[in-house]
PDB file of N, CA and C in Angstrom:
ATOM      1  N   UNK A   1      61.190 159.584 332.570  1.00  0.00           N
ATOM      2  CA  UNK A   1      62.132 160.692 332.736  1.00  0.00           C
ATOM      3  C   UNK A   1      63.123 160.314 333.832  1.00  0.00           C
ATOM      4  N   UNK A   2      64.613 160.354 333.374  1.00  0.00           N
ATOM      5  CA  UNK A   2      65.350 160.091 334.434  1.00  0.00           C
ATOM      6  C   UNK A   2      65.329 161.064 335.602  1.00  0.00           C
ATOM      7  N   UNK A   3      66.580 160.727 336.831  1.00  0.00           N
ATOM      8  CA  UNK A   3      66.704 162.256 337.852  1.00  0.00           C
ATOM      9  C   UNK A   3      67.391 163.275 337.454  1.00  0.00           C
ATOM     10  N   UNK A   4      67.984 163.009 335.446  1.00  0.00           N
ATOM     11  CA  UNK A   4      68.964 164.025 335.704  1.00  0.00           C
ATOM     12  C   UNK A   4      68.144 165.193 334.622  1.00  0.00           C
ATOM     13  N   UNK A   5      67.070 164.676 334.388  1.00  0.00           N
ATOM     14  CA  UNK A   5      66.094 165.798 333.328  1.00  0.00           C
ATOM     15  C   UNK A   5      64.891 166.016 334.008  1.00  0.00           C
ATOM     16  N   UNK A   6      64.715 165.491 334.731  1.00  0.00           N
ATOM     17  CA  UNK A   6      63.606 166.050 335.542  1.00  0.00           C
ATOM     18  C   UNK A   6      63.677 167.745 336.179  1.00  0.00           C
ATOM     19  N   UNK A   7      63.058 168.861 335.662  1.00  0.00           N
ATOM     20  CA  UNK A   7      62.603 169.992 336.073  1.00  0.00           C
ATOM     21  C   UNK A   7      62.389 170.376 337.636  1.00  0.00           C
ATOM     22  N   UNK A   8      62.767 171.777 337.745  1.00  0.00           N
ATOM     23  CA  UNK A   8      62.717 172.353 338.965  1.00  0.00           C
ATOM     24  C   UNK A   8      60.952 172.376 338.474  1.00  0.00           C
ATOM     25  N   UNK A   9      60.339 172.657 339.603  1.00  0.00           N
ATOM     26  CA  UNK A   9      58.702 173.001 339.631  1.00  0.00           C
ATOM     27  C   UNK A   9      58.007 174.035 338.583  1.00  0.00           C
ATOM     28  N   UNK A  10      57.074 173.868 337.793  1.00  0.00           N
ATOM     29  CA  UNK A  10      56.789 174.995 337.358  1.00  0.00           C
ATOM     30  C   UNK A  10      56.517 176.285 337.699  1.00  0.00           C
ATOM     31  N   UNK A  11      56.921 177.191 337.339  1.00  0.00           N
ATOM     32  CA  UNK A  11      56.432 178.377 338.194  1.00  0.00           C
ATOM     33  C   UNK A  11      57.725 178.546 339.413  1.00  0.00           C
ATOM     34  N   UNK A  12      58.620 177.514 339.523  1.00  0.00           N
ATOM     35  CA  UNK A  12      59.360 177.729 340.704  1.00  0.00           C
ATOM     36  C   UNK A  12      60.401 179.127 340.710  1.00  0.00           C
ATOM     37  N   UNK A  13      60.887 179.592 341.405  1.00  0.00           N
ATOM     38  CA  UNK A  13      62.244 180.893 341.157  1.00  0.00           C
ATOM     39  C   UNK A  13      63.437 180.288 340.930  1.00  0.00           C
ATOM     40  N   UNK A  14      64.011 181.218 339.834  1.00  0.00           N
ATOM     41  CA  UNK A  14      64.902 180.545 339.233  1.00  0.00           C
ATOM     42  C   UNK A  14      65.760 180.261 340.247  1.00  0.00           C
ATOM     43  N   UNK A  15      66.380 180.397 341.773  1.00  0.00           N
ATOM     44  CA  UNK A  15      67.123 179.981 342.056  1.00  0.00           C
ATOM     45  C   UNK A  15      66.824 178.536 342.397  1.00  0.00           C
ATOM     46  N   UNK A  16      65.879 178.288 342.743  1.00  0.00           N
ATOM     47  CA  UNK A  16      65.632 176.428 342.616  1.00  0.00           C
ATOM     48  C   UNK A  16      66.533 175.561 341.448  1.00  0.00           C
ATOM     49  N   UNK A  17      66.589 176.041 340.589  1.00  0.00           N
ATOM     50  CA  UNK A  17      66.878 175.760 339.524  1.00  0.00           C
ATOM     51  C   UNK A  17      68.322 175.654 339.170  1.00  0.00           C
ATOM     52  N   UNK A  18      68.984 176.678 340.289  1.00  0.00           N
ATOM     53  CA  UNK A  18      70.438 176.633 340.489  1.00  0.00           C
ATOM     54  C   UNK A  18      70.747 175.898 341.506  1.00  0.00           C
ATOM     55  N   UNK A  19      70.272 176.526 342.509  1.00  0.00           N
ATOM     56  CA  UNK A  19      70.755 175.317 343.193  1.00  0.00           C
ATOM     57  C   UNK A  19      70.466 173.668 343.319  1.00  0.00           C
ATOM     58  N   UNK A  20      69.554 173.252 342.399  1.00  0.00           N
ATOM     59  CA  UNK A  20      69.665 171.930 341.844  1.00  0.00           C
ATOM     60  C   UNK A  20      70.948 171.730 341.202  1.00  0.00           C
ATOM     61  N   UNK A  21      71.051 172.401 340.086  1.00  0.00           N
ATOM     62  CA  UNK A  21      72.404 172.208 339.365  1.00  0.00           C
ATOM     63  C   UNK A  21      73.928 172.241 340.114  1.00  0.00           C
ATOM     64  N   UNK A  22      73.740 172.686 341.410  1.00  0.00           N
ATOM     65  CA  UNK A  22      74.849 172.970 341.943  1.00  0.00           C
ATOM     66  C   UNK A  22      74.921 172.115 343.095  1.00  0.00           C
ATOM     67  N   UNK A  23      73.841 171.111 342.699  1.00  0.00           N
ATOM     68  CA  UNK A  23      73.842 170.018 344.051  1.00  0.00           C
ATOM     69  C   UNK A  23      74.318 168.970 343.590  1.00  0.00           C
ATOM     70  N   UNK A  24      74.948 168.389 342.623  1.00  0.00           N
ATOM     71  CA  UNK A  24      75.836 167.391 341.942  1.00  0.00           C
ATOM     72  C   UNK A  24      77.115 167.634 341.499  1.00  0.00           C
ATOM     73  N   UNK A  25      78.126 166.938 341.908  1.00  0.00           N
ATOM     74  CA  UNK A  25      79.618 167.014 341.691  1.00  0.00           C
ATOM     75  C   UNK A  25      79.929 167.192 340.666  1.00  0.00           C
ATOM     76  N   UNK A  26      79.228 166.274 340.058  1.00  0.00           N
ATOM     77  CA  UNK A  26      79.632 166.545 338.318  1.00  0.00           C
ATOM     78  C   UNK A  26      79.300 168.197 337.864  1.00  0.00           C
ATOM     79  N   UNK A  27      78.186 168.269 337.837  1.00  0.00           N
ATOM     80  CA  UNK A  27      77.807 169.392 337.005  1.00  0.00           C
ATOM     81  C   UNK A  27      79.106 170.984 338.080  1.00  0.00           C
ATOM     82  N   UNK A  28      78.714 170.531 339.362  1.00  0.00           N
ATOM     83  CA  UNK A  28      80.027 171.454 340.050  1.00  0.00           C
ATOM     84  C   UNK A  28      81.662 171.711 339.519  1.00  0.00           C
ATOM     85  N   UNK A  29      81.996 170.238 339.086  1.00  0.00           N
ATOM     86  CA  UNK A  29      82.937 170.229 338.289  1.00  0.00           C
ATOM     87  C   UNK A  29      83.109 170.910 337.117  1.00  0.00           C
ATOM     88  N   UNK A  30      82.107 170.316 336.163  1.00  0.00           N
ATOM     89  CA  UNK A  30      81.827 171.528 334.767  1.00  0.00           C
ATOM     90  C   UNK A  30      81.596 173.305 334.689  1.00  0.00           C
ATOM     91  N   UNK A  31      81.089 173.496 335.983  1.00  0.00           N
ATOM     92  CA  UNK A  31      81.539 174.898 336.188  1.00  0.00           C
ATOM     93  C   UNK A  31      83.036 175.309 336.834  1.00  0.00           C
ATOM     94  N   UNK A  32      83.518 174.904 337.668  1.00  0.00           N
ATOM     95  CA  UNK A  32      84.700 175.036 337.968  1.00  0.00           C
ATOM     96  C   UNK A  32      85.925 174.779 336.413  1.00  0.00           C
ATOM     97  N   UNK A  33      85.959 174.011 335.454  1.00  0.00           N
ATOM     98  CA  UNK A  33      85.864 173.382 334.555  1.00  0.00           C
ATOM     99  C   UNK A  33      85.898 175.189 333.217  1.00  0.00           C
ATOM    100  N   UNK A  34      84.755 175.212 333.330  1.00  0.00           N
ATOM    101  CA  UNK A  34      84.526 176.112 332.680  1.00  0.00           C
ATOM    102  C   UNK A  34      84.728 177.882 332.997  1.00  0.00           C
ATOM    103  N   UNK A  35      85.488 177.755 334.674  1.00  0.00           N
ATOM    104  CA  UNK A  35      86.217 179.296 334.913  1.00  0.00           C
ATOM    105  C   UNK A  35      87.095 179.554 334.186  1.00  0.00           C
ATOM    106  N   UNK A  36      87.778 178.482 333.753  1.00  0.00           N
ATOM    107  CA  UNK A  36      89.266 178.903 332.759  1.00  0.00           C
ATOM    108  C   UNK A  36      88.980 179.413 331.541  1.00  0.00           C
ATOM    109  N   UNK A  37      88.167 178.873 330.564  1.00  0.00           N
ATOM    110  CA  UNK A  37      87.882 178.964 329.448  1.00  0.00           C
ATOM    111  C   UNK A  37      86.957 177.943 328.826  1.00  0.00           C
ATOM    112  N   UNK A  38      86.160 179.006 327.545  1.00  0.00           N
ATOM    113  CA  UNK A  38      85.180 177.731 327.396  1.00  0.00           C
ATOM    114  C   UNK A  38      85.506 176.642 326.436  1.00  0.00           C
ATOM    115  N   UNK A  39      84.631 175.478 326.813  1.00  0.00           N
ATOM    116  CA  UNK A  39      85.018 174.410 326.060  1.00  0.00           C
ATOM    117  C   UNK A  39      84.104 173.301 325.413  1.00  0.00           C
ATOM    118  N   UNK A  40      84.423 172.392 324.923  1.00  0.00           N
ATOM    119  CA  UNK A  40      83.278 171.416 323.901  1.00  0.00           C
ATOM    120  C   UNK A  40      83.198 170.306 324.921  1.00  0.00           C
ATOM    121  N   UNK A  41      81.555 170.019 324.510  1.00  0.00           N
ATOM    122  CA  UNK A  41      81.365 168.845 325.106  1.00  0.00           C
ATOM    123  C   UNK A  41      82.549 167.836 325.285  1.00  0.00           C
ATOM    124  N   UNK A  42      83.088 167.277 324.579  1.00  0.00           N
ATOM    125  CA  UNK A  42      83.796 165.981 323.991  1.00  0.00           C
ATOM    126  C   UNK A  42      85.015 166.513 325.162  1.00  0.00           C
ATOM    127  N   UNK A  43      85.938 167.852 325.781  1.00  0.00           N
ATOM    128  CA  UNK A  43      86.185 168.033 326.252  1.00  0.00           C
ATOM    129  C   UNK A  43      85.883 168.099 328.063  1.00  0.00           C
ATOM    130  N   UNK A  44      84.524 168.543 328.084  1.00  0.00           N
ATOM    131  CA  UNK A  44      84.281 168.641 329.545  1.00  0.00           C
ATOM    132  C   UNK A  44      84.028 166.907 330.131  1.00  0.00           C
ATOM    133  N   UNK A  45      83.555 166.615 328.736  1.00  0.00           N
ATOM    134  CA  UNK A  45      82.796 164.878 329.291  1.00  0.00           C
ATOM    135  C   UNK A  45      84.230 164.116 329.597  1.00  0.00           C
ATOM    136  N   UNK A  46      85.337 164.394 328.873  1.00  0.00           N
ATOM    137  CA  UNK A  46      86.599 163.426 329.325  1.00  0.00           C
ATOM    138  C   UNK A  46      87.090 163.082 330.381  1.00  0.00           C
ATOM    139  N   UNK A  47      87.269 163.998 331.760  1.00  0.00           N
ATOM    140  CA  UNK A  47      87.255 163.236 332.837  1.00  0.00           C
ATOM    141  C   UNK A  47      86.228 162.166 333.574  1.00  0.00           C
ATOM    142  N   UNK A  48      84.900 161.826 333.012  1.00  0.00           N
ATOM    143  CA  UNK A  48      83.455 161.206 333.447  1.00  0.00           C
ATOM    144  C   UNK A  48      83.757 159.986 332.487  1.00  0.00           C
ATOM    145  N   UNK A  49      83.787 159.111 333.426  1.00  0.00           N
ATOM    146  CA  UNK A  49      83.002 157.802 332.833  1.00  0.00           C
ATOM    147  C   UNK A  49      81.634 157.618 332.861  1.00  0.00           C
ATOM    148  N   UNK A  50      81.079 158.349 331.969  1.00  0.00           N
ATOM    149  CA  UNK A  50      79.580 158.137 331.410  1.00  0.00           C
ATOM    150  C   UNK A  50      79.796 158.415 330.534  1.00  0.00           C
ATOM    151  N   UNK A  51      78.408 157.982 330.044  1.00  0.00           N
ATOM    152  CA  UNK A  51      78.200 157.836 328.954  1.00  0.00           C
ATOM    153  C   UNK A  51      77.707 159.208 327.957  1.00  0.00           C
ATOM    154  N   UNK A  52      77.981 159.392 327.109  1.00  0.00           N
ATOM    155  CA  UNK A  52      77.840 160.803 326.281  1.00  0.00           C
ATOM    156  C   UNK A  52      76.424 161.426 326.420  1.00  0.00           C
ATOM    157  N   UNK A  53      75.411 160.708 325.999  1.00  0.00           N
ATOM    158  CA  UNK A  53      73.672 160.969 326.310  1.00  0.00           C
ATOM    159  C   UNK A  53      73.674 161.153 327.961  1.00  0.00           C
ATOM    160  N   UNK A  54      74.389 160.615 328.761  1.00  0.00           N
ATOM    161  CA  UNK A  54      74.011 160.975 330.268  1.00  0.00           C
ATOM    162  C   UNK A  54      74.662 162.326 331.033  1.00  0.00           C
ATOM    163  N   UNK A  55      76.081 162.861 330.320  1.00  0.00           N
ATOM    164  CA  UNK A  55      76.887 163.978 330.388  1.00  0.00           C
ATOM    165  C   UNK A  55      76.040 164.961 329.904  1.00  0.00           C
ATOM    166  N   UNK A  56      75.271 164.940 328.485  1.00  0.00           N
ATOM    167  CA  UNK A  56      74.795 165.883 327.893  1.00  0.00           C
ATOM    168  C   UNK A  56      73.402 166.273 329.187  1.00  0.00           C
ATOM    169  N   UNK A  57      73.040 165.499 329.602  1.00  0.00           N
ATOM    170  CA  UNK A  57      71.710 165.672 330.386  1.00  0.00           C
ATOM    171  C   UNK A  57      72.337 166.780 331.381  1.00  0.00           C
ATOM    172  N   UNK A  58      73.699 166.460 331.667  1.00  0.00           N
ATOM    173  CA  UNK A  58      73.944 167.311 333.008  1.00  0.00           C
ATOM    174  C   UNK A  58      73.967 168.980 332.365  1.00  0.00           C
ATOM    175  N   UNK A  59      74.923 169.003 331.253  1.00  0.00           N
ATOM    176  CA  UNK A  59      75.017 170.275 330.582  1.00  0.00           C
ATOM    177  C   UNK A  59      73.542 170.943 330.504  1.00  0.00           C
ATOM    178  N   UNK A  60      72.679 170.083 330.451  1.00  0.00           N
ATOM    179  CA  UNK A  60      71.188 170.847 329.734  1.00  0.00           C
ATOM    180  C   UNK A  60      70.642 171.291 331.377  1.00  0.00           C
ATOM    181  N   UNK A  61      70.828 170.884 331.929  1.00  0.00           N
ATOM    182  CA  UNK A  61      70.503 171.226 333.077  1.00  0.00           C
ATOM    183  C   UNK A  61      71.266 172.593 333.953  1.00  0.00           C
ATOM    184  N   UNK A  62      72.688 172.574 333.595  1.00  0.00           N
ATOM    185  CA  UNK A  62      73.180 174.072 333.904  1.00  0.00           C
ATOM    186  C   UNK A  62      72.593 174.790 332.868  1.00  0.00           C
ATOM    187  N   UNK A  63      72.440 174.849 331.317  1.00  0.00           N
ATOM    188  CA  UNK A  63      71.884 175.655 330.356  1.00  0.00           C
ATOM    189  C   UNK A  63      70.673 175.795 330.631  1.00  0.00           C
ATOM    190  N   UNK A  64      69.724 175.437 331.202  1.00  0.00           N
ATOM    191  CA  UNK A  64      68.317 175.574 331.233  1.00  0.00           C
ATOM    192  C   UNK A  64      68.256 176.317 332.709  1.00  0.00           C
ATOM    193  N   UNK A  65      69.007 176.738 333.692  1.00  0.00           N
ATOM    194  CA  UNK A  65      68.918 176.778 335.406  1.00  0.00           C
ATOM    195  C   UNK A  65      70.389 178.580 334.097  1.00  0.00           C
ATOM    196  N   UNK A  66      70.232 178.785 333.324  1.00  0.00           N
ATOM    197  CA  UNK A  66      71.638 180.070 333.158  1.00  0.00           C
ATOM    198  C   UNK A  66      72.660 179.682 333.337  1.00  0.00           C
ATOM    199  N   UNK A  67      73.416 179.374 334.255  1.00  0.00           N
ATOM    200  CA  UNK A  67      74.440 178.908 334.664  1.00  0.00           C
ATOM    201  C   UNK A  67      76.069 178.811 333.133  1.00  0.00           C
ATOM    202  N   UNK A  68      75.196 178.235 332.405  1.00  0.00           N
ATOM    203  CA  UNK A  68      75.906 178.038 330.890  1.00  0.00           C
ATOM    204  C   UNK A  68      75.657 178.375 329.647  1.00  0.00           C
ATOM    205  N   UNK A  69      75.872 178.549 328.713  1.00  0.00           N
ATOM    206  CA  UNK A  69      75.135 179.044 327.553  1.00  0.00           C
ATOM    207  C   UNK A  69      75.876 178.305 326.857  1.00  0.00           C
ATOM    208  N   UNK A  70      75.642 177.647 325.470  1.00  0.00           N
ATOM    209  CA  UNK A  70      76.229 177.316 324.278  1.00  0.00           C
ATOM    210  C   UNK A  70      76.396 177.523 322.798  1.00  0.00           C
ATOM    211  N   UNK A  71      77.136 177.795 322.123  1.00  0.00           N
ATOM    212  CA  UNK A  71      77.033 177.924 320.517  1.00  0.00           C
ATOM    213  C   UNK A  71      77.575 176.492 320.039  1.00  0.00           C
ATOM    214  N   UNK A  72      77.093 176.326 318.693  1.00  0.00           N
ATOM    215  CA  UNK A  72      77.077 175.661 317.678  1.00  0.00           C
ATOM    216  C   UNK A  72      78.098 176.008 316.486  1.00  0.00           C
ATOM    217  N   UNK A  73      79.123 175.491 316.419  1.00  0.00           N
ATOM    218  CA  UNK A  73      80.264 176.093 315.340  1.00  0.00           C
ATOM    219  C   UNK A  73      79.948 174.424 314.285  1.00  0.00           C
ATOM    220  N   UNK A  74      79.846 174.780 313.451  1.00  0.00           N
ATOM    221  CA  UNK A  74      79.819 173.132 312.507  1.00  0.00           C
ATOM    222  C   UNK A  74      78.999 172.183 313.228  1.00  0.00           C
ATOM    223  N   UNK A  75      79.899 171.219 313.737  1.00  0.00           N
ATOM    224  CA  UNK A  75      79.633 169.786 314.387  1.00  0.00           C
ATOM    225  C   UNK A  75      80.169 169.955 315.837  1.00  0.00           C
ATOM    226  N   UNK A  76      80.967 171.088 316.390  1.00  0.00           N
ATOM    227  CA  UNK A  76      81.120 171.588 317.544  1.00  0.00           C
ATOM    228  C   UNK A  76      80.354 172.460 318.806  1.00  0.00           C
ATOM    229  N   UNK A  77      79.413 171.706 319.534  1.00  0.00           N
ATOM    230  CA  UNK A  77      79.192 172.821 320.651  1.00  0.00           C
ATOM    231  C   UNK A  77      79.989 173.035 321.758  1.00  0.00           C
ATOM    232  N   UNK A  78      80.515 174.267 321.952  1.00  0.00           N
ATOM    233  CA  UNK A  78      81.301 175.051 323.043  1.00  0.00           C
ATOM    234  C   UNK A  78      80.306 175.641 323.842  1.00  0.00           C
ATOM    235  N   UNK A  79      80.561 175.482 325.192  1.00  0.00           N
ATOM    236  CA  UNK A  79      80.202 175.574 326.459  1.00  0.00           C
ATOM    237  C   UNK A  79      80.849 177.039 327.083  1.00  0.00           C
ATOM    238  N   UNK A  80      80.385 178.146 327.584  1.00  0.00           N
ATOM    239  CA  UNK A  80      80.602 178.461 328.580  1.00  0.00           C
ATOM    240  C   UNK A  80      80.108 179.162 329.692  1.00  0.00           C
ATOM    241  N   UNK A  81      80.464 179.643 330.494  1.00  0.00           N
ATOM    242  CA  UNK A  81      79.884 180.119 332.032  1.00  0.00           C
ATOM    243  C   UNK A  81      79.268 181.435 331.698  1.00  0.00           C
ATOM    244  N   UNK A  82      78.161 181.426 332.407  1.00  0.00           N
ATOM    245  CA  UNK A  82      77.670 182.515 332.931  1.00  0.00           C
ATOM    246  C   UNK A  82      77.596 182.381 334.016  1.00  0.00           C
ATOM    247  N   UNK A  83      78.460 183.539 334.795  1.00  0.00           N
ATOM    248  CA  UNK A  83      78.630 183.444 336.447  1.00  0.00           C
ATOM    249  C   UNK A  83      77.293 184.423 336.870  1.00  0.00           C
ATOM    250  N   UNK A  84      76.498 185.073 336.212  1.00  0.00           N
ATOM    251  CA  UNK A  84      75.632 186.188 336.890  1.00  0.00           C
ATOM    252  C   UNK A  84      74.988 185.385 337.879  1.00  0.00           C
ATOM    253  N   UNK A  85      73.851 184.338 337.262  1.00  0.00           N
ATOM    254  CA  UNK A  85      73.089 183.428 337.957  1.00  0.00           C
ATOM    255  C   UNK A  85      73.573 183.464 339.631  1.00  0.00           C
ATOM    256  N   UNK A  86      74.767 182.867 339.585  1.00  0.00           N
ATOM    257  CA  UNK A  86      75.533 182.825 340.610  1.00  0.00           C
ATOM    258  C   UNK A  86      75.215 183.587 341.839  1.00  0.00           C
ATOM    259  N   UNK A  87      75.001 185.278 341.234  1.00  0.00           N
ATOM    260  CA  UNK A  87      74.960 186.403 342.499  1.00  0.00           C
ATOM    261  C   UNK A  87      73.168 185.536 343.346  1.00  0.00           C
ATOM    262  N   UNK A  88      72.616 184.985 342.690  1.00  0.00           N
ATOM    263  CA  UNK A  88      71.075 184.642 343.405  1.00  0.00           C
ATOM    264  C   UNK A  88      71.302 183.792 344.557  1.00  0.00           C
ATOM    265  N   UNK A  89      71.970 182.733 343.847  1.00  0.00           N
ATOM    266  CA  UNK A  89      72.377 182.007 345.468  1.00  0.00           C
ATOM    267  C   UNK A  89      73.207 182.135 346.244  1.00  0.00           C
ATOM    268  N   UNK A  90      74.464 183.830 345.793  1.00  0.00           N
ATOM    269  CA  UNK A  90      74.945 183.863 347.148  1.00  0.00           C
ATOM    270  C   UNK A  90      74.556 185.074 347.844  1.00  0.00           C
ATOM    271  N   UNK A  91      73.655 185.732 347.222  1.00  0.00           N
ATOM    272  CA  UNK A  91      72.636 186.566 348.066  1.00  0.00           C
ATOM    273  C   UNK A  91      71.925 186.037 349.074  1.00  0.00           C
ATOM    274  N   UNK A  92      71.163 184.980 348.540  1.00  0.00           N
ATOM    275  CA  UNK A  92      70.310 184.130 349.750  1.00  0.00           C
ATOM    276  C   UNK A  92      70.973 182.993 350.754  1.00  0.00           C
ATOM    277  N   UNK A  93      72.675 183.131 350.548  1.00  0.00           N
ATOM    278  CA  UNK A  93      73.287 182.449 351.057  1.00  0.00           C
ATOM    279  C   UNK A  93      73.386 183.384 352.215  1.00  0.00           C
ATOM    280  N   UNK A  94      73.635 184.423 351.758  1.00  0.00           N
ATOM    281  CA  UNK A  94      74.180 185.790 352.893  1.00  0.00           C
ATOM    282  C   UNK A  94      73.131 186.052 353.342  1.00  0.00           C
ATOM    283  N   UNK A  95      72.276 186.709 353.266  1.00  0.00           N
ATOM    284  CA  UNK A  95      70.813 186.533 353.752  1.00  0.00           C
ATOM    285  C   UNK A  95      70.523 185.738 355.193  1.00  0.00           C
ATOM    286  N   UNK A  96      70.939 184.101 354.552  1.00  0.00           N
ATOM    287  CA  UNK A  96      70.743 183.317 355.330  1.00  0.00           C
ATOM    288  C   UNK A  96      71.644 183.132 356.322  1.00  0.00           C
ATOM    289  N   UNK A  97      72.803 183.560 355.796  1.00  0.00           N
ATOM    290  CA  UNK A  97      73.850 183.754 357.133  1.00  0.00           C
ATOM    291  C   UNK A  97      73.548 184.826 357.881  1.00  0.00           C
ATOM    292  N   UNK A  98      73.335 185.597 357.291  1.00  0.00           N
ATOM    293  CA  UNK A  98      72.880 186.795 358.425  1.00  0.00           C
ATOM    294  C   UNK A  98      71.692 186.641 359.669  1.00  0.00           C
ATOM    295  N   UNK A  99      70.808 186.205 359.267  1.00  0.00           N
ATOM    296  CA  UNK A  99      69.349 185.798 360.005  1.00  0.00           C
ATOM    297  C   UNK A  99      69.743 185.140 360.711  1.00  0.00           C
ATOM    298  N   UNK A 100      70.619 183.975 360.407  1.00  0.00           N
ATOM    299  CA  UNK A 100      70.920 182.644 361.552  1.00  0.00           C
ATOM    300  C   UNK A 100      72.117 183.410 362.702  1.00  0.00           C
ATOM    301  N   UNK A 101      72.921 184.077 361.930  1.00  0.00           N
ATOM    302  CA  UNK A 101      73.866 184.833 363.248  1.00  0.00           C
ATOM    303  C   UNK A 101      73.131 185.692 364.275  1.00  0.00           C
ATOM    304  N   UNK A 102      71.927 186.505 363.478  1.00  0.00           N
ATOM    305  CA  UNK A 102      71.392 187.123 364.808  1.00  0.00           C
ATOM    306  C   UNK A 102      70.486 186.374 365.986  1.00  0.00           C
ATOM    307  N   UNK A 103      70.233 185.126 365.068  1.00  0.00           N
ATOM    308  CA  UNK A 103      69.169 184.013 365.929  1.00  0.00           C
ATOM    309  C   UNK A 103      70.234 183.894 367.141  1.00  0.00           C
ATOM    310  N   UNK A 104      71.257 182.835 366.638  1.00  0.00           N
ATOM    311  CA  UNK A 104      72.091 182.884 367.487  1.00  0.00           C
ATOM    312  C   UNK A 104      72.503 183.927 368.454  1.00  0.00           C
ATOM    313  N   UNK A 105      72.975 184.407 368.079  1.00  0.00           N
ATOM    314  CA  UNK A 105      73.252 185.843 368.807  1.00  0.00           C
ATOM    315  C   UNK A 105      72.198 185.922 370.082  1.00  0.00           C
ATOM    316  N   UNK A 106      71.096 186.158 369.653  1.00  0.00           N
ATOM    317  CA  UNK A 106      69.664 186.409 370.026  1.00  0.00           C
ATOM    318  C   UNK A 106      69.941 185.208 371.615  1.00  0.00           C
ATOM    319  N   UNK A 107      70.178 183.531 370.802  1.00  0.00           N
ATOM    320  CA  UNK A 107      70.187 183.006 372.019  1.00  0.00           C
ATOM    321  C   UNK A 107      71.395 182.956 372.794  1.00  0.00           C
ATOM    322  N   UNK A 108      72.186 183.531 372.145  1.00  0.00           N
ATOM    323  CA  UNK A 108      73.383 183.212 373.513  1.00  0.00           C
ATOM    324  C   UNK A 108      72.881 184.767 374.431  1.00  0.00           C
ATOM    325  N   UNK A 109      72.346 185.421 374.357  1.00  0.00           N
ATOM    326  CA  UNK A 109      72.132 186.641 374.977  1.00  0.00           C
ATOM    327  C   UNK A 109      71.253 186.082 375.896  1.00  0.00           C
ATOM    328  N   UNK A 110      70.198 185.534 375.562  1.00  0.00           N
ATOM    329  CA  UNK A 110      69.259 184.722 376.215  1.00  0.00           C
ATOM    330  C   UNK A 110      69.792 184.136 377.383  1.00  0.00           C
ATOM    331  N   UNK A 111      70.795 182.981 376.686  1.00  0.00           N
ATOM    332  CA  UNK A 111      71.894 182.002 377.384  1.00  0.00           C
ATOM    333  C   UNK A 111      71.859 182.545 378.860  1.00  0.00           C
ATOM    334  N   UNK A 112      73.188 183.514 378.771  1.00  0.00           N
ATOM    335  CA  UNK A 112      73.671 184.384 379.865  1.00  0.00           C
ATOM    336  C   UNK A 112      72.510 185.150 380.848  1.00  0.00           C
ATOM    337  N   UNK A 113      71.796 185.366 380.176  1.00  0.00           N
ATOM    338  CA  UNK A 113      70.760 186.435 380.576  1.00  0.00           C
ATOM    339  C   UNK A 113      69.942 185.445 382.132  1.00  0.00           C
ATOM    340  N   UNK A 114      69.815 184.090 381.510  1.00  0.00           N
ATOM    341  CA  UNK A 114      69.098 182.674 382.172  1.00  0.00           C
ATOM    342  C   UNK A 114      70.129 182.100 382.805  1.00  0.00           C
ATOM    343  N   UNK A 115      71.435 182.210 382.780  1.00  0.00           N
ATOM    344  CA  UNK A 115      72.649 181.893 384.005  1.00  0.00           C
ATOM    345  C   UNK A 115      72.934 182.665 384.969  1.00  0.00           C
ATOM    346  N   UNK A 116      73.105 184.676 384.058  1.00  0.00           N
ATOM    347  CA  UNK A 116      72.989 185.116 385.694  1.00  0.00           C
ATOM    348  C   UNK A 116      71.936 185.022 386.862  1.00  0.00           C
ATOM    349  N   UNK A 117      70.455 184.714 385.905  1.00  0.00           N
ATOM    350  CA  UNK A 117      69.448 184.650 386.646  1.00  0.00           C
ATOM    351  C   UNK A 117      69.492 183.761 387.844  1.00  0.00           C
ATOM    352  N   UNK A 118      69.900 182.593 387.453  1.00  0.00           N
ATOM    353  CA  UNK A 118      70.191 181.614 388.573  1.00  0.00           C
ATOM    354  C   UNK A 118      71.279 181.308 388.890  1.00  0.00           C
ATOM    355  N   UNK A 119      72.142 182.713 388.915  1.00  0.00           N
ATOM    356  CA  UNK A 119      73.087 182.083 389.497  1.00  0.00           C
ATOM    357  C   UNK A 119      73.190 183.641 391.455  1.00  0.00           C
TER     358      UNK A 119
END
């Protein structure tokens, strides 16, 4: 199994799963890519020099993590976004900004608190 089909953990929360997908340029690209409108493989793969079997790995990996969904028209699959996924990691983004500002916070209060002391 290569690194680009290899699975988030079993049992893991789906945001693992996003933010894997959102930890490679490429696949970052294909969503940015896919805000405008959706589109076919043969389309998203044209700026990538890779190879077609190694592009498709990246797509299966936003489709399997939500991120994308696809239909089948003939011999055509079209690609596009699902932004919902999205709200998970910037909840726990904010989250995490929040906690770390009051840490901070917390120590510069500290800071001062231990300068007037000695001063």
């Amino acid at each position: 199994m290569n690194g680009l089909s290899a699975g988030t953990a079993p049992g893991a929360p789906p945001i693992d799963g996003i933010f894997r997908a959102l930890s490679d340029p490429t696949r970052r690209h294909v969503l940015e890519r896919l805000t405008r409108s959706p589109a076919s493989v043969s389309e998203l793969a044209e700026p990538f020099d890779m190879a077609l079997p190694s592009f498709v790995e990246h797509l299966r990996v936003l489709e399997g993590c939500g991120l994308v969904n696809s239909k089948k028209t003939g011999r055509v699959r079209t690609y596009q976004l699902v932004p919902e996924p999205l709200k998970l990691a910037e909840d726990w983004l904010s989250t995490q900004r929040t906690l770390w500002a009051r840490r901070l916070d917390q120590l510069d209060d500290y800071l001062i608190e231990l300068k007037e002391k000695n001063t």
